[in-house]
N, C-alpha and C. Protein backbone atom coordinates (compact mmCIF):
# COMPACT_ATOMS: atom_id res chain seq x y z
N UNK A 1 -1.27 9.74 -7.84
CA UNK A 1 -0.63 9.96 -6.56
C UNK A 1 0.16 8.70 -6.19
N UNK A 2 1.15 8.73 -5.48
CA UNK A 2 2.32 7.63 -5.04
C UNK A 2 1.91 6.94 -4.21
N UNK A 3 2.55 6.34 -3.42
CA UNK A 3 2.15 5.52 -1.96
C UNK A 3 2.93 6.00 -1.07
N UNK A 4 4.23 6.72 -1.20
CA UNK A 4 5.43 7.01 -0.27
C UNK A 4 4.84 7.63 0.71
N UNK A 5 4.02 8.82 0.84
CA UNK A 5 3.60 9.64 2.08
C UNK A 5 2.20 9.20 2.19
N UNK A 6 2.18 8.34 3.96
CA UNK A 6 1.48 8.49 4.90
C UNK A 6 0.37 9.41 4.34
N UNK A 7 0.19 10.78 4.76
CA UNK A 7 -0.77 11.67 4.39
C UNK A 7 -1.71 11.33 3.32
N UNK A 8 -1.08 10.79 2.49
CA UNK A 8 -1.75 10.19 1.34
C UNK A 8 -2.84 9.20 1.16
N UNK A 9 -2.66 8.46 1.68
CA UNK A 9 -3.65 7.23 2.46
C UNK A 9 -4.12 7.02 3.35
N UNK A 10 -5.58 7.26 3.10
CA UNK A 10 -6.55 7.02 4.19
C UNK A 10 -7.23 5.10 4.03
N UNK A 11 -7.65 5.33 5.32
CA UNK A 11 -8.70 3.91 5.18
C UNK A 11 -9.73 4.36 4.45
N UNK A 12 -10.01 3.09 3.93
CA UNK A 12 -10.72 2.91 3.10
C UNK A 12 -11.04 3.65 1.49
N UNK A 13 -9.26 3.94 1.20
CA UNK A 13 -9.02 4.22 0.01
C UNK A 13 -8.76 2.93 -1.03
N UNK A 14 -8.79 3.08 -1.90
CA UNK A 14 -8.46 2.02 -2.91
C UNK A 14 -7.51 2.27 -3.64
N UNK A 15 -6.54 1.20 -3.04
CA UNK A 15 -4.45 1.57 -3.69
C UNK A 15 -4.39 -0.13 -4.36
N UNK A 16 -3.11 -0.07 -5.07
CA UNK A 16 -2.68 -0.81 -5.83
C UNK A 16 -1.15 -1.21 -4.91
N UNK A 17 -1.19 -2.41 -4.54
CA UNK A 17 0.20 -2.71 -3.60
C UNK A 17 0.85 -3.84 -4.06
N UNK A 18 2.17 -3.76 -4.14
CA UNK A 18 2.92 -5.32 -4.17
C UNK A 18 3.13 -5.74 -2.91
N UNK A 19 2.85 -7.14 -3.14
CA UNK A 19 2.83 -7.64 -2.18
C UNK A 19 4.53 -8.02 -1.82
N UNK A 20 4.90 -8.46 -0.83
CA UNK A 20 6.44 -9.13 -0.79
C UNK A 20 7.25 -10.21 -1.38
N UNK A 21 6.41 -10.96 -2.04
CA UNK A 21 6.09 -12.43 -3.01
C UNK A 21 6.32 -11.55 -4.21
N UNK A 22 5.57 -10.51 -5.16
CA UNK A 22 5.63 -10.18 -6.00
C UNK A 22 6.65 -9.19 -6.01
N UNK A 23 7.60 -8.54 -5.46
CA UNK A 23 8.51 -7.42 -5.41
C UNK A 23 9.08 -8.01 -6.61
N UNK A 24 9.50 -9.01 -6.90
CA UNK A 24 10.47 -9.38 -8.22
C UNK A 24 9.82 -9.09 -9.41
N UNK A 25 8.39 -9.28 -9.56
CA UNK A 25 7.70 -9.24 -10.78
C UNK A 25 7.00 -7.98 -10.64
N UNK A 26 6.63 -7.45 -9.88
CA UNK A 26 6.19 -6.15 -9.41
C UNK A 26 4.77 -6.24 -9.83
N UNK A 27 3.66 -7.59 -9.93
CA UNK A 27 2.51 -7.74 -9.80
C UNK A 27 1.50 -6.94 -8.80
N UNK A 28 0.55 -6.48 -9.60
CA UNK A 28 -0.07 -5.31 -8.13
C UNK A 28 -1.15 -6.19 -8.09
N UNK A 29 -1.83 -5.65 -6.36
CA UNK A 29 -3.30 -6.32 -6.22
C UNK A 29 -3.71 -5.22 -5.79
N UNK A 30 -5.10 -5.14 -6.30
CA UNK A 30 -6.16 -4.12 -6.14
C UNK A 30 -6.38 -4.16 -4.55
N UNK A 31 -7.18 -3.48 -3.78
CA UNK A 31 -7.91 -3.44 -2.75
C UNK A 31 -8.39 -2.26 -2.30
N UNK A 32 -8.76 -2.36 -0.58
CA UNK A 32 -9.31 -1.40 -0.15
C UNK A 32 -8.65 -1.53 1.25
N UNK A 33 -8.13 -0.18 1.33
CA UNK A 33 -7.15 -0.19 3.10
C UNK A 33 -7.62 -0.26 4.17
N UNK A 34 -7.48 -1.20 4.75
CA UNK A 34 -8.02 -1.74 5.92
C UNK A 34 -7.12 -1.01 7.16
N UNK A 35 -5.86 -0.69 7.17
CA UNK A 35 -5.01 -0.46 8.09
C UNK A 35 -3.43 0.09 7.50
N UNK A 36 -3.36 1.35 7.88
CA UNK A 36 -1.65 1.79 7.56
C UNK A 36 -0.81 1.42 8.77
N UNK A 37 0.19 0.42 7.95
CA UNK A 37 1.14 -0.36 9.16
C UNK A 37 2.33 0.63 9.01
N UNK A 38 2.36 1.22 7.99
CA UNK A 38 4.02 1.70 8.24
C UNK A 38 3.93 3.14 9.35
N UNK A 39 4.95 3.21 10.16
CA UNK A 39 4.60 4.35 11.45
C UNK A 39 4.86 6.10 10.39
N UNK A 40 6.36 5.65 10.47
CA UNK A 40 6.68 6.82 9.47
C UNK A 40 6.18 7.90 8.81
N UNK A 41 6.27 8.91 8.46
CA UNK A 41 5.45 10.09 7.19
C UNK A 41 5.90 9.20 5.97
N UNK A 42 7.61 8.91 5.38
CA UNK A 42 7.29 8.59 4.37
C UNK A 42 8.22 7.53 4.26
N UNK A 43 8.24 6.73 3.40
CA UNK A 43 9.21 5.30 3.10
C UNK A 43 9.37 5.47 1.59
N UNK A 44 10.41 5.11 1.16
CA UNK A 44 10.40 5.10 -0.45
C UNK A 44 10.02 4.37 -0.85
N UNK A 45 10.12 3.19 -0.50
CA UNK A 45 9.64 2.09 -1.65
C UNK A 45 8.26 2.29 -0.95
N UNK A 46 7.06 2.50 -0.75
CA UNK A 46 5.64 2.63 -0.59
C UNK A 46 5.23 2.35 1.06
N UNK A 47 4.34 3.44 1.50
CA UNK A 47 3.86 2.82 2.81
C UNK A 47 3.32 1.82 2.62
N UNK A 48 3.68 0.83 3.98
CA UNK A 48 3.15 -0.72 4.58
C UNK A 48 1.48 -0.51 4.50
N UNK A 49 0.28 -1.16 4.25
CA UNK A 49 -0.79 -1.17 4.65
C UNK A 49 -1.15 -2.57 4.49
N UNK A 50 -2.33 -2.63 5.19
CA UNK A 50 -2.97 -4.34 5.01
C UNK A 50 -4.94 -3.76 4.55
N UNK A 51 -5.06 -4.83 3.41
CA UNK A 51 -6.11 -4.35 2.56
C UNK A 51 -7.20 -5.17 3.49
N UNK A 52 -8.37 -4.83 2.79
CA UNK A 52 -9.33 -5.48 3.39
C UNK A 52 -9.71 -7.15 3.33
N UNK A 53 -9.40 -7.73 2.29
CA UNK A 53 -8.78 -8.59 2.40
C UNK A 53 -7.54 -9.83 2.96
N UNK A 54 -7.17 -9.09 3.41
CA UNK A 54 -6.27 -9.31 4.99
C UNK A 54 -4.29 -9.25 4.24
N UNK A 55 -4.65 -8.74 2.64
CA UNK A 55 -3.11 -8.73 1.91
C UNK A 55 -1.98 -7.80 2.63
N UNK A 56 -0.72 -7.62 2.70
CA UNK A 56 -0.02 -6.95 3.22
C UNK A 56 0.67 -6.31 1.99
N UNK A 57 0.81 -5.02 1.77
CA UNK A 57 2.09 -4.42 0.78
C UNK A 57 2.34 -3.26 0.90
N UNK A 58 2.86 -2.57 0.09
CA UNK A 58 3.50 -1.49 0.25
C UNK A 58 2.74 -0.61 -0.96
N UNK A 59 1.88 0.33 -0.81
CA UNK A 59 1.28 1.17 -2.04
C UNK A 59 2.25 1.84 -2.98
N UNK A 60 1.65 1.01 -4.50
CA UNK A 60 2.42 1.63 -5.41
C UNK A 60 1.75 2.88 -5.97
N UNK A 61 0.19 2.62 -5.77
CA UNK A 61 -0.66 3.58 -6.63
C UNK A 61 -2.11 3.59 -5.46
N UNK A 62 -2.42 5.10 -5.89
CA UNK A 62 -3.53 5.29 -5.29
C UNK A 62 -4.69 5.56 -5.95
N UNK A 63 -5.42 4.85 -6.23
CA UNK A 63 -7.29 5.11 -6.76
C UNK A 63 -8.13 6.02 -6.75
């Protein structure tokens, strides 16, 4: 499953996000969703969330 649609991601799912630092290398970090920041249904390049870890990115992949 993608990251683009909202619907898709709940808290406390476990997604794979780049962070804004890594967009060039497209490095993912694991986590667990603490919070969906983006308002929107859907964004292309991946909804905004912040992991439990306090990381910010955009979901490339969902767990």
């Amino acid at each position: 499953m993608n990251g683009t649609n909202r619907e898709n991601i709940k808290i406390g799912a476990t997604v794979r996000v780049v962070q804004k630092k890594d967009q060039r290398s497209g490095n993912l970090t694991e986590g667990v969703v603490m919070r969906i920041l983006t308002k929107s249904a859907t964004h292309p390049h991946g909804i905004k969330v912040m992991l439990e870890d306090k990381v910010v990115g955009r979901v490339k992949e969902i767990l």
